[in-house]
Protein backbone atom coordinates (compact mmCIF):
# COMPACT_ATOMS: atom_id res chain seq x y z
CA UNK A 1 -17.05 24.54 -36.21
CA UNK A 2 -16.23 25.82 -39.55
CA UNK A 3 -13.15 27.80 -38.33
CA UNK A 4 -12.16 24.63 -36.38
CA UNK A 5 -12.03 22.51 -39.53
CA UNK A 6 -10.11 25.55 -41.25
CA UNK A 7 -7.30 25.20 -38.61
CA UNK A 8 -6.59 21.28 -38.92
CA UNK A 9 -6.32 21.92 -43.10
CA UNK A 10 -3.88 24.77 -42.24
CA UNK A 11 -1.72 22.30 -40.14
CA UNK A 12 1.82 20.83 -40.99
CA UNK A 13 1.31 17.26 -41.69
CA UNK A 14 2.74 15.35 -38.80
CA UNK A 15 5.13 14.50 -37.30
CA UNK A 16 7.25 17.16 -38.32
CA UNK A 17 11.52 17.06 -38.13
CA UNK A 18 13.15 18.12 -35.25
CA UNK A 19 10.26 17.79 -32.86
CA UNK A 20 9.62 16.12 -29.61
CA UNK A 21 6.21 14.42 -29.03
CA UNK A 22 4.25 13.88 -25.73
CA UNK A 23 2.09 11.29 -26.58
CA UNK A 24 -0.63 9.89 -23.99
CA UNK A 25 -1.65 6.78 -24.36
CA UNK A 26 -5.15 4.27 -23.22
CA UNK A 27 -5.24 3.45 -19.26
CA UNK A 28 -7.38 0.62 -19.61
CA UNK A 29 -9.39 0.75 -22.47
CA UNK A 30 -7.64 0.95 -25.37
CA UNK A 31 -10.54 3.00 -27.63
CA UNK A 32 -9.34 6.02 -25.79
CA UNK A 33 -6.18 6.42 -28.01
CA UNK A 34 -6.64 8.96 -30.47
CA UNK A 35 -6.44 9.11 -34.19
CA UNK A 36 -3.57 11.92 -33.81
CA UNK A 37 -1.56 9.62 -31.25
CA UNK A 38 -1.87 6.32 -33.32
CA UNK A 39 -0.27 8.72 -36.48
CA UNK A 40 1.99 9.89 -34.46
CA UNK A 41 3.44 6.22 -33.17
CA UNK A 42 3.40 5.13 -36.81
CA UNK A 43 5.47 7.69 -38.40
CA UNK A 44 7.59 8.87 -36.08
CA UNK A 45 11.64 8.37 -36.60
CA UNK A 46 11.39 6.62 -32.93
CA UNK A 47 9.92 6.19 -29.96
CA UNK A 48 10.55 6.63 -26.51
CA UNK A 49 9.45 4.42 -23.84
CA UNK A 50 8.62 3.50 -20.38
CA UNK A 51 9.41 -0.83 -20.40
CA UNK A 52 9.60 -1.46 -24.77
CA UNK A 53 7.71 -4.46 -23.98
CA UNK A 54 4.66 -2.65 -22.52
CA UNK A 55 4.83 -0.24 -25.80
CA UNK A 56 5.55 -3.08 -28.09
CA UNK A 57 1.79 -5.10 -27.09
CA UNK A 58 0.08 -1.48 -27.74
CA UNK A 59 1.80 -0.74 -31.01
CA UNK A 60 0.84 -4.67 -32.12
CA UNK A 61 -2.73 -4.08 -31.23
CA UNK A 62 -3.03 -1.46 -33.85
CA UNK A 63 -0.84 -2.73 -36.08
CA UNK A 64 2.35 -0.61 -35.57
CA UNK A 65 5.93 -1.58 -36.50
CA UNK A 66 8.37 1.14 -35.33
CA UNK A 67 11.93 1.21 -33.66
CA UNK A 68 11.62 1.38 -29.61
CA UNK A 69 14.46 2.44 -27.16
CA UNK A 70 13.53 2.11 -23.25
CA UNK A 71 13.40 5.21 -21.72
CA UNK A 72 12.77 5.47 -17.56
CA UNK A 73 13.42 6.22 -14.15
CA UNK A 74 16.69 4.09 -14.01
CA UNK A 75 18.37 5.53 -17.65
CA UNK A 76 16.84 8.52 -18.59
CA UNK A 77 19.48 10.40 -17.91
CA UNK A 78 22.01 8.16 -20.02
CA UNK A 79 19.43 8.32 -22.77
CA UNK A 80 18.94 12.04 -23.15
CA UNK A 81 22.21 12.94 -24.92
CA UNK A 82 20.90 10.28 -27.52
CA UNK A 83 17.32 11.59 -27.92
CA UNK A 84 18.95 15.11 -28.23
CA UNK A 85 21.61 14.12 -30.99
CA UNK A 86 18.35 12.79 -32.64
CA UNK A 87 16.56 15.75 -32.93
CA UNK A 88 19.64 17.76 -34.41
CA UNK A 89 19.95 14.98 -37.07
CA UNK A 90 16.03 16.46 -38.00
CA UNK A 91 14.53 13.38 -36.29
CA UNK A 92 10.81 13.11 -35.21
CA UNK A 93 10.40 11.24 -31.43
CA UNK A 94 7.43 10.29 -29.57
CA UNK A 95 7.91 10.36 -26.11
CA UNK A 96 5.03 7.04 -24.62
CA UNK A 97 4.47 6.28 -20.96
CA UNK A 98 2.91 2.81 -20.43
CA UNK A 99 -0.21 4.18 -19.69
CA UNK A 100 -1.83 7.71 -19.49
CA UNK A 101 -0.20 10.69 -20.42
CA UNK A 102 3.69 11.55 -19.88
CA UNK A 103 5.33 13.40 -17.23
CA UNK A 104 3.12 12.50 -15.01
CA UNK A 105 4.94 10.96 -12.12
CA UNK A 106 7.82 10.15 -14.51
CA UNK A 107 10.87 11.36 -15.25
CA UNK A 108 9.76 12.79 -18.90
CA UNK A 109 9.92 16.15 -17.93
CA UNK A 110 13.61 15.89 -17.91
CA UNK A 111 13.87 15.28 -21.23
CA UNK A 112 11.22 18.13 -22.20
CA UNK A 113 13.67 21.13 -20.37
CA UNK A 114 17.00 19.62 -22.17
CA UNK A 115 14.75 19.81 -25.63
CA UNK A 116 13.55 23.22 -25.09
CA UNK A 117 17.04 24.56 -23.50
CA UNK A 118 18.51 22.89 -27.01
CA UNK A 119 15.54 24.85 -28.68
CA UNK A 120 13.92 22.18 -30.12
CA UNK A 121 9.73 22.11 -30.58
CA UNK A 122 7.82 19.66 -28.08
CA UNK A 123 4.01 19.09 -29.16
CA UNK A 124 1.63 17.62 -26.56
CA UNK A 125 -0.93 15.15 -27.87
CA UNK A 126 -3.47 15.12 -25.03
CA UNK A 127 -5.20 12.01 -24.11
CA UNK A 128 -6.07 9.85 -21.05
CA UNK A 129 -4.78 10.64 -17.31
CA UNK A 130 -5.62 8.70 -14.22
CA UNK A 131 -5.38 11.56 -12.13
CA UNK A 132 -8.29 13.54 -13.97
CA UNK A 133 -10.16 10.83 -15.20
CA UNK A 134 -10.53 9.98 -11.16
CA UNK A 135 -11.21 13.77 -10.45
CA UNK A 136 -13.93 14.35 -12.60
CA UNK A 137 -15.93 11.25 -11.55
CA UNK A 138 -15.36 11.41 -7.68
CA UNK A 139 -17.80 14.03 -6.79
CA UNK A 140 -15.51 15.77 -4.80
CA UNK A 141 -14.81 19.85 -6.39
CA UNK A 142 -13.14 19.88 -9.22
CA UNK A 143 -11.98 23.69 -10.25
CA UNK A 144 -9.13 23.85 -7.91
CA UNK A 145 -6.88 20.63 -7.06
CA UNK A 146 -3.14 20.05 -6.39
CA UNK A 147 -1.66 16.90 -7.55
CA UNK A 148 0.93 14.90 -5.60
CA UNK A 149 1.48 11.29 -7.37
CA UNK A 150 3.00 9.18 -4.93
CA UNK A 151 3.59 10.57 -1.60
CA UNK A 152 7.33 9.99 -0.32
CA UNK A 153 8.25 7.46 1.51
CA UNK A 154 10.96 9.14 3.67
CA UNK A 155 9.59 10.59 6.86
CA UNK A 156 10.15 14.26 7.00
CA UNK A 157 9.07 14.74 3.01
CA UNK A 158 5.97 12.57 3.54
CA UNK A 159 4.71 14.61 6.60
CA UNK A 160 5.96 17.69 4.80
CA UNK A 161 3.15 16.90 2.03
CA UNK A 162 0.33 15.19 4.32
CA UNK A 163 0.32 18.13 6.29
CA UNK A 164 0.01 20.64 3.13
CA UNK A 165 -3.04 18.49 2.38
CA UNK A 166 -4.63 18.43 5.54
CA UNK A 167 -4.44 22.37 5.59
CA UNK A 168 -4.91 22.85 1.81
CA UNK A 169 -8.64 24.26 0.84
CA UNK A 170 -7.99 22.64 -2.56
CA UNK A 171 -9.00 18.93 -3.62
CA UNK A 172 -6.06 16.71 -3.77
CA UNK A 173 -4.92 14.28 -6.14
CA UNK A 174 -2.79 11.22 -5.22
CA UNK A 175 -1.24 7.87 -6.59
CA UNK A 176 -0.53 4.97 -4.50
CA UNK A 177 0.13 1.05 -4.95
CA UNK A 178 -1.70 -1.95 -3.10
CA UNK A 179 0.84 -2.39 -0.68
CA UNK A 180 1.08 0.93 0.72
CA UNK A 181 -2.31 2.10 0.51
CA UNK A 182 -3.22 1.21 4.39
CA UNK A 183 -0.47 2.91 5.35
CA UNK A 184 -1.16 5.80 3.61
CA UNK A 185 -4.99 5.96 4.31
CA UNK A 186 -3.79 5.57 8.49
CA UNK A 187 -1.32 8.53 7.91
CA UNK A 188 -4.15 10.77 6.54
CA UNK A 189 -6.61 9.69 9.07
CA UNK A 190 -3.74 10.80 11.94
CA UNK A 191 -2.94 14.58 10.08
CA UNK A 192 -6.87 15.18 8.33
CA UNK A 193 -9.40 13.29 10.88
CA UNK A 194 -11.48 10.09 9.83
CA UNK A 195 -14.01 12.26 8.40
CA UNK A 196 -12.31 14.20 5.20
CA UNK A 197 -13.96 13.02 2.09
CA UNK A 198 -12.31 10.55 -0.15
CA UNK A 199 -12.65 8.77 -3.00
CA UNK A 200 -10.39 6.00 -4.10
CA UNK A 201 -10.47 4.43 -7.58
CA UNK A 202 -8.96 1.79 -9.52
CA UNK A 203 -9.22 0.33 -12.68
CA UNK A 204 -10.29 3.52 -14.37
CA UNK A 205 -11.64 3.36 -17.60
CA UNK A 206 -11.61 -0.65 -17.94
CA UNK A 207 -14.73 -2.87 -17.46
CA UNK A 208 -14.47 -3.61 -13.91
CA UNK A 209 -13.82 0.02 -12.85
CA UNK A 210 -14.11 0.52 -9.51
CA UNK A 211 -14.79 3.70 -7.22
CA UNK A 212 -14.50 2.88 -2.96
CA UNK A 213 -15.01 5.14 -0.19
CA UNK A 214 -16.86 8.09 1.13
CA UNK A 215 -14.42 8.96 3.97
CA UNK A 216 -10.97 8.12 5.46
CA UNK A 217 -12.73 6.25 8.13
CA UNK A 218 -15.22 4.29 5.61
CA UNK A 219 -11.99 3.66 3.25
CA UNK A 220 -9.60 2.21 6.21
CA UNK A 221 -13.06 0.00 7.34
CA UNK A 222 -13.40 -1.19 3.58
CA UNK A 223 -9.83 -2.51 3.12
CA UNK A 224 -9.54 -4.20 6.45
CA UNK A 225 -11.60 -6.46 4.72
CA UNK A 226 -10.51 -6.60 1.29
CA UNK A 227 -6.68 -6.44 0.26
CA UNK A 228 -6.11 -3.83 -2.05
CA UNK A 229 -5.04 -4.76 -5.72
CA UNK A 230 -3.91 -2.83 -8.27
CA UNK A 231 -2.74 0.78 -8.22
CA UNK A 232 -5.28 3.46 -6.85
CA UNK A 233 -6.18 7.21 -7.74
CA UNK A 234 -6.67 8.93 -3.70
CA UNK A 235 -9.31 12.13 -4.44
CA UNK A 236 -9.04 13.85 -1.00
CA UNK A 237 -11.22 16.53 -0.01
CA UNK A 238 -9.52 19.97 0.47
CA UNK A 239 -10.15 21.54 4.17
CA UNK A 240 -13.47 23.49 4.45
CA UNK A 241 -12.44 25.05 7.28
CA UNK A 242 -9.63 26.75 5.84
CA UNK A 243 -10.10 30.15 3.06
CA UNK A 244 -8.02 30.56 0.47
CA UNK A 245 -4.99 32.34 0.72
CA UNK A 246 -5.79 33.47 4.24
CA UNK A 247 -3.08 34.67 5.79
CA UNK A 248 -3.42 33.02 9.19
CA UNK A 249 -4.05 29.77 7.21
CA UNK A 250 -0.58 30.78 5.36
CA UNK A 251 1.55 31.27 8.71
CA UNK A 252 0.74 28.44 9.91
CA UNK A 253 0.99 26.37 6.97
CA UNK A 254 4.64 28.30 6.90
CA UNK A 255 5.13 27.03 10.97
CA UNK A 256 4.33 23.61 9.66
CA UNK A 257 7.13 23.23 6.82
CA UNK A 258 9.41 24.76 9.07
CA UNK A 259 8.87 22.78 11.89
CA UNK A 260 8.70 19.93 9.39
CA UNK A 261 12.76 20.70 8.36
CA UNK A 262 12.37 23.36 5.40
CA UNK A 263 14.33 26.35 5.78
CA UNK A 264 12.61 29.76 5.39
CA UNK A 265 13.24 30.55 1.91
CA UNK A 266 12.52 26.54 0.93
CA UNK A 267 8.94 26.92 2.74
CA UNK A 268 8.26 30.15 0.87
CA UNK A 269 9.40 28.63 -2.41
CA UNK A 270 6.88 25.85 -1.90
CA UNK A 271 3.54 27.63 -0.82
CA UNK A 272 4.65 30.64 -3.65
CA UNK A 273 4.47 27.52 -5.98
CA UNK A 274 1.38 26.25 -4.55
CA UNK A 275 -0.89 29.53 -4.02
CA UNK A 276 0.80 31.57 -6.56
CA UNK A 277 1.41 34.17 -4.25
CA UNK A 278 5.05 35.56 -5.05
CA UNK A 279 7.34 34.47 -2.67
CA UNK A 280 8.33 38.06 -0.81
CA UNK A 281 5.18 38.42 0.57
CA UNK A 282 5.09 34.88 1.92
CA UNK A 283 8.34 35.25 3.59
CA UNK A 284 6.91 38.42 4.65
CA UNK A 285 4.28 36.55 6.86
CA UNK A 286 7.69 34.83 8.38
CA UNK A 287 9.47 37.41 9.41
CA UNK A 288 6.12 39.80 10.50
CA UNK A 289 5.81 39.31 14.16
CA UNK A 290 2.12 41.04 14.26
């Protein structure tokens, strides 16, 4: 512990010029934003968000007055020459989703590679995400998971990445809104059987937190019943039946993104990515007729 405390009276004080912030911020309840983040948000030359209205209720709560600039799915890429010019002028920015932590399932991650290709620092200051929060409580294993966000809408990517799950030993982690979430749960009953574990939360963190489900088939049951409101964390079961990295399991994982429209060296790419097996000796499997 001693050492510990050493380190923080060794630090910079914060935030420091020139340097790009990944702040996460409360999901629900807003006692999970640190000490560090709510610094951070104070003194930093700006701050980049997700809807400046969202940001603007947060920063009021704690009694925050800082200058705001919208930063999202529809401008980011307008906005990045701007951040960038910032940061040469020796400016501090924190970079604020409207909930969670950044880059998750938004384009944030954009602006990190254009800060480190300019050479600039970016400092992560950890905090509250759906995605694990729902992970750790669903019961479901936890030391190996892949995580989607939301699964694509157009047809040949979305059965591209059902049918990774249905094969995939690994847990998997996926967003999805009210209105799609029947769909979605009747698409992984057709490609992983009504039986595959699944846990589907909402709400996480808040006071009326709620955790549904046991299987597809109990989860598809459920919501017949009840229209889903707001947006949901999926915690899928990986495939028992499957071993990890087995190389039967791989070629026909390989057939399936094929089949699916990938091209050879695209499907490699992808399970490479996802197994970190290097990529020759998954397009190996392809072209190895025995």
């Amino acid at each position: 512990m001693k050492k510990l405390l050493d380190s923080f009276s060794h630090r910079k004080e914060e935030p420091e010029e020139s340097v790009l912030y990944i702040v996460s911020s409360p999901i629900g309840n807003l006692n999970d934003i640190s000490k560090r983040a709510l610094n951070i948000l104070s003194k930093a030359s700006l701050i980049a968000c997700e809807d400046t209205r969202n940001t603007g209720k947060l920063l009021k709560f704690f009694d925050i007055s800082n200058k705001l600039i919208s930063y999202h799915k529809h401008n980011f890429k307008q906005k990045i020459p701007y951040l960038i010019s910032e940061l040469k002028l020796k400016k501090s920015i924190a970079l604020i989703s409207d909930a969670g932590t950044p880059l998750i399932s938004d384009p944030g991650e954009t602006l990190v590679q254009k800060t480190r290709e300019n050479n600039f620092e970016v400092v992560s200051i950890p905090g509250p995400c759906a995605a694990i929060a729902a992970l750790v409580s669903s019961g479901l294993p936890t030391s190996k998971f892949t995580f989607y966000g939301f699964i694509p809408r157009i047809k040949k990517e979305r059965n591209i990445i059902l049918n990774y799950i249905e094969r995939s030993p690994f847990t998997s982690i996926v967003y999805e809104s009210p209105k799609k979430l029947k769909t979605l749960l009747i698409d992984l009953k057709q490609v992983c059987g009504g039986n595959r574990r699944i846990k589907a939360l909402k709400e996480i963190t808040k006071l009326h937190e709620k955790n549904y489900g046991n299987n597809i088939d109990d989860l598809i049951l459920h919501f017949s019943k009840l229209e889903p409101k707001g947006e949901f964390t999926l915690i899928i079961e990986g495939n028992n039946k499957v071993k990890e990295n087995n190389t039967k399991d791989i070629k026909d994982q390989l057939i399936k993104l094929t089949n699916a429209g990938l091209s050879h060296s695209a499907a490699s790419i992808y399970l490479s990515n996802q197994l970190s097996i290097p990529k020759n000796e998954i397009y190996k499997l392809l072209i190895n007729k025995n």
